[in-house]
Protein backbone atom coordinates (compact mmCIF):
# COMPACT_ATOMS: atom_id res chain seq x y z
CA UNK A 1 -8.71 -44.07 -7.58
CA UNK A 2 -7.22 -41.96 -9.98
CA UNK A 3 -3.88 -41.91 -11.27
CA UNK A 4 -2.21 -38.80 -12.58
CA UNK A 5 -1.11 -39.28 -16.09
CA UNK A 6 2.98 -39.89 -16.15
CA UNK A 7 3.50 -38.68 -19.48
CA UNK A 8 2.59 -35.42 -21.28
CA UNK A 9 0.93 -34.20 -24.22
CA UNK A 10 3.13 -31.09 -24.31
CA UNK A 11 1.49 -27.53 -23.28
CA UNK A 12 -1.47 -26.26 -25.51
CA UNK A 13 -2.23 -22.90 -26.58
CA UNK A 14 -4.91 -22.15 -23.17
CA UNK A 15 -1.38 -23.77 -21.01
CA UNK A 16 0.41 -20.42 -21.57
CA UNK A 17 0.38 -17.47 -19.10
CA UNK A 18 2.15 -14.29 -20.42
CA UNK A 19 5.01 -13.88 -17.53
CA UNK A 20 5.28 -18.18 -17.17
CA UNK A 21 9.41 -18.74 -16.43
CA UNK A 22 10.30 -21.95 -18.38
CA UNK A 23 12.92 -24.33 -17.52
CA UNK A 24 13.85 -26.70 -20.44
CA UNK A 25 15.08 -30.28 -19.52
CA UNK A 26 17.95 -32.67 -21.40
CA UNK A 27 21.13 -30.45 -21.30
CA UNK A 28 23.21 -31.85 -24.40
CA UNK A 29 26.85 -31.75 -24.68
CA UNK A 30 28.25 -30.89 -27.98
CA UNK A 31 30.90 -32.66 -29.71
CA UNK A 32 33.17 -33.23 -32.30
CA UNK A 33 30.75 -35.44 -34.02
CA UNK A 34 28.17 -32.80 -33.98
CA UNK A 35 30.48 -30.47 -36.25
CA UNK A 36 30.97 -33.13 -38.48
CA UNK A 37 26.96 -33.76 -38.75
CA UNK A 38 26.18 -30.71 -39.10
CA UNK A 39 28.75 -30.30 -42.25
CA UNK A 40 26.77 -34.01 -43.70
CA UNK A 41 23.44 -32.24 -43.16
CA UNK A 42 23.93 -28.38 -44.73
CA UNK A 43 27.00 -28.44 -46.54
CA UNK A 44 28.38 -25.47 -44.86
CA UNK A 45 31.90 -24.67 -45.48
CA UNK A 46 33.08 -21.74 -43.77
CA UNK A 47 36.38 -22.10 -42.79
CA UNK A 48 36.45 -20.82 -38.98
CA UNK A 49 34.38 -23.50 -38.37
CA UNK A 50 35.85 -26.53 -40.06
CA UNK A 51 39.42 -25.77 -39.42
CA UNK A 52 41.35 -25.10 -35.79
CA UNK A 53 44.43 -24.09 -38.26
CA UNK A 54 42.22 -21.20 -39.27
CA UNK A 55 40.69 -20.31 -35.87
CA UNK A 56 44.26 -20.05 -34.11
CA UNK A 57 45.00 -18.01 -35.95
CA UNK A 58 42.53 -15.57 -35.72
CA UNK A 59 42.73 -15.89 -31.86
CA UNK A 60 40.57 -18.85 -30.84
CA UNK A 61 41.13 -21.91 -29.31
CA UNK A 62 40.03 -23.83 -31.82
CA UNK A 63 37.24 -23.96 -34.37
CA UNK A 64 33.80 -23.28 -32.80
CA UNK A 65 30.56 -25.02 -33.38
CA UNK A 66 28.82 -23.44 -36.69
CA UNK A 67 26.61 -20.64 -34.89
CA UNK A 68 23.14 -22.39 -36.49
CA UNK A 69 24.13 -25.68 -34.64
CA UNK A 70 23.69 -23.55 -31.51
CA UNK A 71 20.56 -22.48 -33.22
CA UNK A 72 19.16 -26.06 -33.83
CA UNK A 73 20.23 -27.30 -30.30
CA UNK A 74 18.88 -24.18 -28.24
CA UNK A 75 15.84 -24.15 -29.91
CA UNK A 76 15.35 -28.41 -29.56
CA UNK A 77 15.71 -27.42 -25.93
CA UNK A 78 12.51 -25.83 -25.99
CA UNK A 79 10.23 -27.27 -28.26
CA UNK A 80 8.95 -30.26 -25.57
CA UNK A 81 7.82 -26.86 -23.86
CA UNK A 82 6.30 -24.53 -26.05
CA UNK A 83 6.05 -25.90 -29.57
CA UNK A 84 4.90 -29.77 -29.36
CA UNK A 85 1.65 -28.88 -31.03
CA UNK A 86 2.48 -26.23 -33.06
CA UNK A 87 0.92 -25.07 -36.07
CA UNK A 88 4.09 -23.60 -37.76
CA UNK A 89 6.78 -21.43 -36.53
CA UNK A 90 6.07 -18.08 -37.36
CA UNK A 91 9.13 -16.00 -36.88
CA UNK A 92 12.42 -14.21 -34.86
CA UNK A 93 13.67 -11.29 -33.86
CA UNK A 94 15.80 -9.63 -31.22
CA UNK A 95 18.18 -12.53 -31.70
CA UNK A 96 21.67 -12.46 -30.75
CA UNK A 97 24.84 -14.65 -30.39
CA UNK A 98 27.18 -14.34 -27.12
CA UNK A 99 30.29 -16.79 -26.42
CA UNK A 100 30.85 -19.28 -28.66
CA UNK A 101 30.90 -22.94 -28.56
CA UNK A 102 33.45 -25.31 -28.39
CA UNK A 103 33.09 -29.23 -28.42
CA UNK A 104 32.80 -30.19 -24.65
CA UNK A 105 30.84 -27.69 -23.97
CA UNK A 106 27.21 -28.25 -22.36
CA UNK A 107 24.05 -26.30 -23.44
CA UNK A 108 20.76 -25.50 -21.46
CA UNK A 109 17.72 -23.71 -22.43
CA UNK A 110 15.25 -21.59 -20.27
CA UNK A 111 12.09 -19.25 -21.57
CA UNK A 112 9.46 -16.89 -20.81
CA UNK A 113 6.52 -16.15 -22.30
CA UNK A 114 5.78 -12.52 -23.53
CA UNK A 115 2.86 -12.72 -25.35
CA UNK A 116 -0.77 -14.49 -26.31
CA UNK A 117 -3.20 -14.04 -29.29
CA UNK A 118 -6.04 -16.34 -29.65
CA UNK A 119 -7.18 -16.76 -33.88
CA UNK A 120 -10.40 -15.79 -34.72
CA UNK A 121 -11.01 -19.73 -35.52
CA UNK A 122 -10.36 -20.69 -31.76
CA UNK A 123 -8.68 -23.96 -32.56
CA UNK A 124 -5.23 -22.27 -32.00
CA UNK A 125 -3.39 -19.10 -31.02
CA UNK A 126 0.33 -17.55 -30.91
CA UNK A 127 2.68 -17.80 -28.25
CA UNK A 128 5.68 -15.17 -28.29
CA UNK A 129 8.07 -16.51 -26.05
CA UNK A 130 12.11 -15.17 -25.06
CA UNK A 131 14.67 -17.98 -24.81
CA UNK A 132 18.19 -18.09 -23.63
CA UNK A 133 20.98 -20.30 -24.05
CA UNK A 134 23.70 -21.17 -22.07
CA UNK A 135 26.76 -23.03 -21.53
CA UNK A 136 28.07 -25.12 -18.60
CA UNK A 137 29.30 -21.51 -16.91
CA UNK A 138 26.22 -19.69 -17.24
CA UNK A 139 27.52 -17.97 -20.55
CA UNK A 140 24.69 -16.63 -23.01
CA UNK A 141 25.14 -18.22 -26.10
CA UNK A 142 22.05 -17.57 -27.78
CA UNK A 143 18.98 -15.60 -26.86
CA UNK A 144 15.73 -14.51 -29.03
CA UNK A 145 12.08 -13.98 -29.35
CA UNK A 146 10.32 -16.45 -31.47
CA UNK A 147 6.56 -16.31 -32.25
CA UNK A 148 5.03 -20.00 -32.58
CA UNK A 149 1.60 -20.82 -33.71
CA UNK A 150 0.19 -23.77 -31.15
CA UNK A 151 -3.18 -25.83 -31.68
CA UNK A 152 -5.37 -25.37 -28.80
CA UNK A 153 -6.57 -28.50 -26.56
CA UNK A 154 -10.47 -27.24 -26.48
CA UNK A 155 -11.28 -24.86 -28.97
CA UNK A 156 -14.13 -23.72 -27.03
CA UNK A 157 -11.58 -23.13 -23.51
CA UNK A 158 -11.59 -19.07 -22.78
CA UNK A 159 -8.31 -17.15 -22.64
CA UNK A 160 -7.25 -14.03 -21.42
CA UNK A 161 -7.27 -10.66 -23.42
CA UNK A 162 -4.14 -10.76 -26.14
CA UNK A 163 -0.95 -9.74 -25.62
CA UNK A 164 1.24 -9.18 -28.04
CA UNK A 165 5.08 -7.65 -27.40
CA UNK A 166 6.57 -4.93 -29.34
CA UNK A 167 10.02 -6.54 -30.94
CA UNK A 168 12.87 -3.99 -31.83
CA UNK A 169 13.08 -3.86 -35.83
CA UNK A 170 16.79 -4.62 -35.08
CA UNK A 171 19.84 -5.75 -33.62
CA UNK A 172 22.05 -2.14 -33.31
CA UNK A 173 25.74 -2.72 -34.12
CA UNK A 174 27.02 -1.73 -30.88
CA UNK A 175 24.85 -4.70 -29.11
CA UNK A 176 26.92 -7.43 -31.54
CA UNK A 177 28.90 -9.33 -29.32
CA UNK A 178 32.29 -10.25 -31.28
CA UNK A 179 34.27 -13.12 -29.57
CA UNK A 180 36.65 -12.49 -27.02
CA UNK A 181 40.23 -12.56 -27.89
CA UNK A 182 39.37 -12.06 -31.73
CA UNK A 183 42.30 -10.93 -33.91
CA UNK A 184 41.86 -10.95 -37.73
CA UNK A 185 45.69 -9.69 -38.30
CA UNK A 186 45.99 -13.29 -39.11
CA UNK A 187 42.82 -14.10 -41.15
CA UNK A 188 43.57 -16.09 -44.35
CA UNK A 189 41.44 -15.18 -47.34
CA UNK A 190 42.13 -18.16 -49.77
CA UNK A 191 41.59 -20.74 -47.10
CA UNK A 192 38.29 -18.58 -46.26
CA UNK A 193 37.41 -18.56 -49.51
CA UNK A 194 37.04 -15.29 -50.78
CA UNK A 195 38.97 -11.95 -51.36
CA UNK A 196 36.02 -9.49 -50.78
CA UNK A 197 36.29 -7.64 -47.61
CA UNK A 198 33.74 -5.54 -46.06
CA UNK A 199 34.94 -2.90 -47.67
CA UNK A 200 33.92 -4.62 -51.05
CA UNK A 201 30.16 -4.57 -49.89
CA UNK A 202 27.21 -2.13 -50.97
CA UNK A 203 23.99 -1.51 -49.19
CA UNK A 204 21.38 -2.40 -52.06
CA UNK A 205 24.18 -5.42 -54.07
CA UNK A 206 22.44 -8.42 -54.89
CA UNK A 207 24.21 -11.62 -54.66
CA UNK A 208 22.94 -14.89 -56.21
CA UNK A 209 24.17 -17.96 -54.26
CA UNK A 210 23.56 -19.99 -57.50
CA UNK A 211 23.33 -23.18 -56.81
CA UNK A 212 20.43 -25.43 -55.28
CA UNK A 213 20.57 -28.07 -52.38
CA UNK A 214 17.24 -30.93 -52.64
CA UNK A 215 15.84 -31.08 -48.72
CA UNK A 216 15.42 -34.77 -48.20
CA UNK A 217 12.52 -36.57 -46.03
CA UNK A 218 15.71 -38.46 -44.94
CA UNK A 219 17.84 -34.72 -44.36
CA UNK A 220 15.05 -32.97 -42.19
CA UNK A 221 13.98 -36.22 -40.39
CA UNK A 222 17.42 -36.72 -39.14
CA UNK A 223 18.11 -33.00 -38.05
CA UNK A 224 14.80 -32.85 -36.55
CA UNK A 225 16.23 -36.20 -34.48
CA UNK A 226 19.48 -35.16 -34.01
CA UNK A 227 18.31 -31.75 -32.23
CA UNK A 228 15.93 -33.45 -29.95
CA UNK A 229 13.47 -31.26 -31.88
CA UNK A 230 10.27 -33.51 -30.95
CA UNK A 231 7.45 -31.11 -32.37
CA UNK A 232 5.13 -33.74 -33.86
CA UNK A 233 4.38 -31.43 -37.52
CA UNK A 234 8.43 -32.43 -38.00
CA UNK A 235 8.51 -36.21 -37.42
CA UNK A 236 5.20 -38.07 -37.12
CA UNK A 237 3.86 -38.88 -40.58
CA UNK A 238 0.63 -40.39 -39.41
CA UNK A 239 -0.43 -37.08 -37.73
CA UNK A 240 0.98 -35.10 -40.61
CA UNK A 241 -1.50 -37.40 -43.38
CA UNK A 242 -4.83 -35.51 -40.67
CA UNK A 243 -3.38 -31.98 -41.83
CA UNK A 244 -3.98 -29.37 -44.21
CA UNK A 245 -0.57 -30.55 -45.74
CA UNK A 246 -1.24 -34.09 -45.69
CA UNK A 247 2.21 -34.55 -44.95
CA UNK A 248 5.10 -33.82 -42.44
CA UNK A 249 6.65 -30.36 -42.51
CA UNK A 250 10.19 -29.71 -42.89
CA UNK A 251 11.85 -28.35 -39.81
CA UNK A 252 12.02 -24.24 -40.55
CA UNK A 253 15.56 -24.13 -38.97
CA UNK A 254 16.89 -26.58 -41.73
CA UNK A 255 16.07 -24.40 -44.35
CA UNK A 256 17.64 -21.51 -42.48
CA UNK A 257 20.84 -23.78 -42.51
CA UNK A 258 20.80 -24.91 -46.05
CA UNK A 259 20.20 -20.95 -46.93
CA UNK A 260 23.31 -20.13 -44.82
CA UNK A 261 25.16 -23.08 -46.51
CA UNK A 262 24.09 -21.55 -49.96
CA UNK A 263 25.63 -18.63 -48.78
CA UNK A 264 29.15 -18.85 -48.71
CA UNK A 265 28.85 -18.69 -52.57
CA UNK A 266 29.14 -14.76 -52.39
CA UNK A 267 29.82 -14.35 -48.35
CA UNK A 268 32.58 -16.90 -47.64
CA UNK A 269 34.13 -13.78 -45.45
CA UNK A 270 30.56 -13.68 -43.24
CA UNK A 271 32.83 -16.01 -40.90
CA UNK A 272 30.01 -15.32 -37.88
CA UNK A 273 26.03 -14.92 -37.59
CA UNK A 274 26.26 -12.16 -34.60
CA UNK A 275 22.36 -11.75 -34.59
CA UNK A 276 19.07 -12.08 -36.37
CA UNK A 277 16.89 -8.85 -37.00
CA UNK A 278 13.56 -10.60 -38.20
CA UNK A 279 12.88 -13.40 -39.76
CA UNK A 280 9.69 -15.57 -41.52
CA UNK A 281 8.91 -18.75 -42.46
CA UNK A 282 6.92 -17.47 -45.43
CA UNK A 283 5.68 -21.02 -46.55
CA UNK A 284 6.21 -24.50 -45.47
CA UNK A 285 9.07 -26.78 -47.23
CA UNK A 286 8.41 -30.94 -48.07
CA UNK A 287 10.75 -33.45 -48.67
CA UNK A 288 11.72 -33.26 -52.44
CA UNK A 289 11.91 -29.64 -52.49
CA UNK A 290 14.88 -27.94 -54.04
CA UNK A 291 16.21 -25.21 -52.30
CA UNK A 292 17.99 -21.54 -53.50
CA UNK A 293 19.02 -18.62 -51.74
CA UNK A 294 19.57 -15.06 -52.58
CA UNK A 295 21.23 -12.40 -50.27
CA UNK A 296 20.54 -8.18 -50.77
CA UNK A 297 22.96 -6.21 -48.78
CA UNK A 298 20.54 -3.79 -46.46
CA UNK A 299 23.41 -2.01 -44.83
CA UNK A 300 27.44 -1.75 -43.60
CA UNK A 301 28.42 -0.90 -40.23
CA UNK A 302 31.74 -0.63 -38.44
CA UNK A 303 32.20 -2.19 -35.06
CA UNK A 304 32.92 0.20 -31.97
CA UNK A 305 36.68 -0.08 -31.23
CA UNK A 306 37.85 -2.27 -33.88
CA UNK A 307 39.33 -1.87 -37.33
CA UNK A 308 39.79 -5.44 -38.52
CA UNK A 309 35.92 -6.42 -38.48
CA UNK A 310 32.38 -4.77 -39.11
CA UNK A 311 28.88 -5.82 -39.31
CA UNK A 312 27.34 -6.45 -42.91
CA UNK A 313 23.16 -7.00 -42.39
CA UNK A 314 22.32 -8.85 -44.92
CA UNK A 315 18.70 -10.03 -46.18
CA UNK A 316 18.66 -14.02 -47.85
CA UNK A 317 15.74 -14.75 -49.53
CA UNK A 318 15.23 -18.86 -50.32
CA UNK A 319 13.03 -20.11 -52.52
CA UNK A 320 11.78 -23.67 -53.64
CA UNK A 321 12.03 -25.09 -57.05
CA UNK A 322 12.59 -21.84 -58.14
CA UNK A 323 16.68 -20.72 -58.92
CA UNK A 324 17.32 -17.03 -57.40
CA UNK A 325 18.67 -15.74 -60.41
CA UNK A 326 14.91 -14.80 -60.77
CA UNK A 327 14.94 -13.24 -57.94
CA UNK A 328 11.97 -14.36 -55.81
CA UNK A 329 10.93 -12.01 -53.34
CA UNK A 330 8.04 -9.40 -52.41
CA UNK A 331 5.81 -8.43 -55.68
CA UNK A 332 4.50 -5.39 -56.39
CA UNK A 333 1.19 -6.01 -54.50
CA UNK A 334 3.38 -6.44 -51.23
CA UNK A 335 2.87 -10.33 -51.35
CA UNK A 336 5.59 -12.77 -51.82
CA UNK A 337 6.30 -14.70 -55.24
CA UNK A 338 4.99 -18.23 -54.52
CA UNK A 339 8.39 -19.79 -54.10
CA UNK A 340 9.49 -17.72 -51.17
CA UNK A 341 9.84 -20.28 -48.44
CA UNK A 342 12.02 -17.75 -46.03
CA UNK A 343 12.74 -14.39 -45.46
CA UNK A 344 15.93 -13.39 -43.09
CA UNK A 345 17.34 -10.05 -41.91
CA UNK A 346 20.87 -10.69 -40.30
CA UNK A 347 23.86 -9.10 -39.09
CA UNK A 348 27.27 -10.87 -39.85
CA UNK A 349 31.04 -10.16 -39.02
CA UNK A 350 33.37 -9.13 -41.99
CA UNK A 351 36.82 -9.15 -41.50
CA UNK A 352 38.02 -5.43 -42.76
CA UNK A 353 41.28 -4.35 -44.72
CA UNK A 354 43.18 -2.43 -42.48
């Protein structure tokens, strides 16, 4: 007699069909004691989100979960599903914010798959996938296209021809969603931090965040934990000592955070992430590294029918062991300096003088 298997090895690269409709299991409820984690992890310090005071008056209820905690949770949703045995993370695009999130509220995941490429080695393949968030009403609060690299189960198993999805090159201002009931009359600029406006911004300024935050085995195993991020290159240092590494890889969403964190040295008034344009992990981050972050403004828009906020899209560049005074970025021969560890094209809100 046989007995089907009650646990599972996650899906491999040859488990994807282009068109599969995923349903991710473990709907978590945020909290409080999320916002204060996520402040002990990253450091962040932007005001709308660590002060009710401040939200109020700009016409929320209260202070709203940081927008990359929605990030972290949303994309621990899926991970059982479509990156357990992945290589690496590979990259974003088409990603966008809706409602925002309050403590209390619930969060579920679902996915489909838009597109397969086998490598040319046959031991693993890419998986573009689209994933939405939601909240207890049905609410989008976060949906994307992210491309994952996954290790195949049997090199030698055939696949079907490659697919690979066009991505737009961008988010378009008019598709930003800015939150309901959103009045920056009464925005606060020395309890944000900051006097510069988005006025004060210049498609083609460089801004050096300055300082450096060390990523921790202890940091990046906890976040990885604390998302229910289970992907086995994060957390399982046995399996890691088998890889080309030789060691566990830091979770490519905590660097995103500590980048954003960096950030507010320069873009305290970014008070919201409305969407992601692109996005790489250009090269893997370890426990011990030290991280830096550098932001190029790409371009200023307004926002249709408003006057007290527009979109800034904004390029951060981090870089390990390596301050951003120098710089770090794409050479002349088109390749990146060596301590380039991510590469993010975002849209933010910028409260405007009116």
């Amino acid at each position: 007699m046989t007995t089907k298997s009650k646990t599972s090895a996650g899906n491999f690269f040859e488990d994807f069909r282009v068109g599969q409709e995923i349903r991710h299991a473990t709907p978590r409820t945020l909290t409080e004691a999320d916002a204060a984690l996520n402040i002990g992890l990253y450091g962040s310090r932007f005001a709308i989100n660590s002060s009710d005071v401040f939200a109020r008056a700009i016409g929320l209820p209260r202070a709203p979960l940081d927008d990359l905690l929605v990030f972290h949770v949303v994309i621990g949703k899926t991970v059982p599903d479509i990156s357990l045995n992945a290589v690496a993370n590979l990259g974003y695009a088409e990603f966008r914010w809706g409602v925002p999130v309050y403590p209390g509220d619930t969060l579920s995941a679902h996915s489909t798959v838009l597109g397969l490429r086998e490598n040319s080695n046959r031991a693993s393949g890419v998986v573009w996938v689209r994933s939405t968030g939601v909240n207890q009403n049905g609410e989008m609060v976060l949906d994307y296209v992210r491309w994952v690299m996954v290790h195949k189960r049997d090199p030698q198993a055939a696949v079907g021809p490659a697919v690979t999805p066009k991505t737009a090159p961008a988010v378009a201002p008019v598709g930003l969603i800015v939150p309901a009931g959103l009045d920056l009359a009464g925005y606060d600029d020395v309890a944000a931090g900051s006097a510069d406006r988005w006025e004060d911004y210049q498609p083609g300024e460089r801004i050096d965040h300055v300082s450096g935050i060390t990523l921790e085995d202890s940091d990046h195993m906890f976040s990885t934990r604390l998302y229910q991020n289970t992907a086995r290159v994060h957390f399982d240092a046995f399996a890691g000592k088998s890889t080309r590494f030789g060691r566990r890889l830091a979770y490519g969403g905590h660097v995103i955070s500590l980048a954003r964190a960096l950030s507010f040295n320069g873009l305290a008034n970014g008070f919201r992430m409305a969407a992601i344009n692109g996005g790489s992990h250009v090269a893997p981050t370890f426990g011990g590294d030290t991280i830096y972050a550098w932001s190029e403004v790409l371009e200023t828009a307004p926002l249709p029918g408003r006057d007290d906020a527009g979109a800034l899209r904004v390029r951060t560049i981090a870089s390990k062991d390596c301050p951003a005074g120098a710089w770090p970025g794409k050479q002349a021969d088109g390749k990146y300096h060596p301590a380039v560890v991510l590469d993010l094209d975002y849209w933010l809100l910028v409260p405007r003088r009116r």
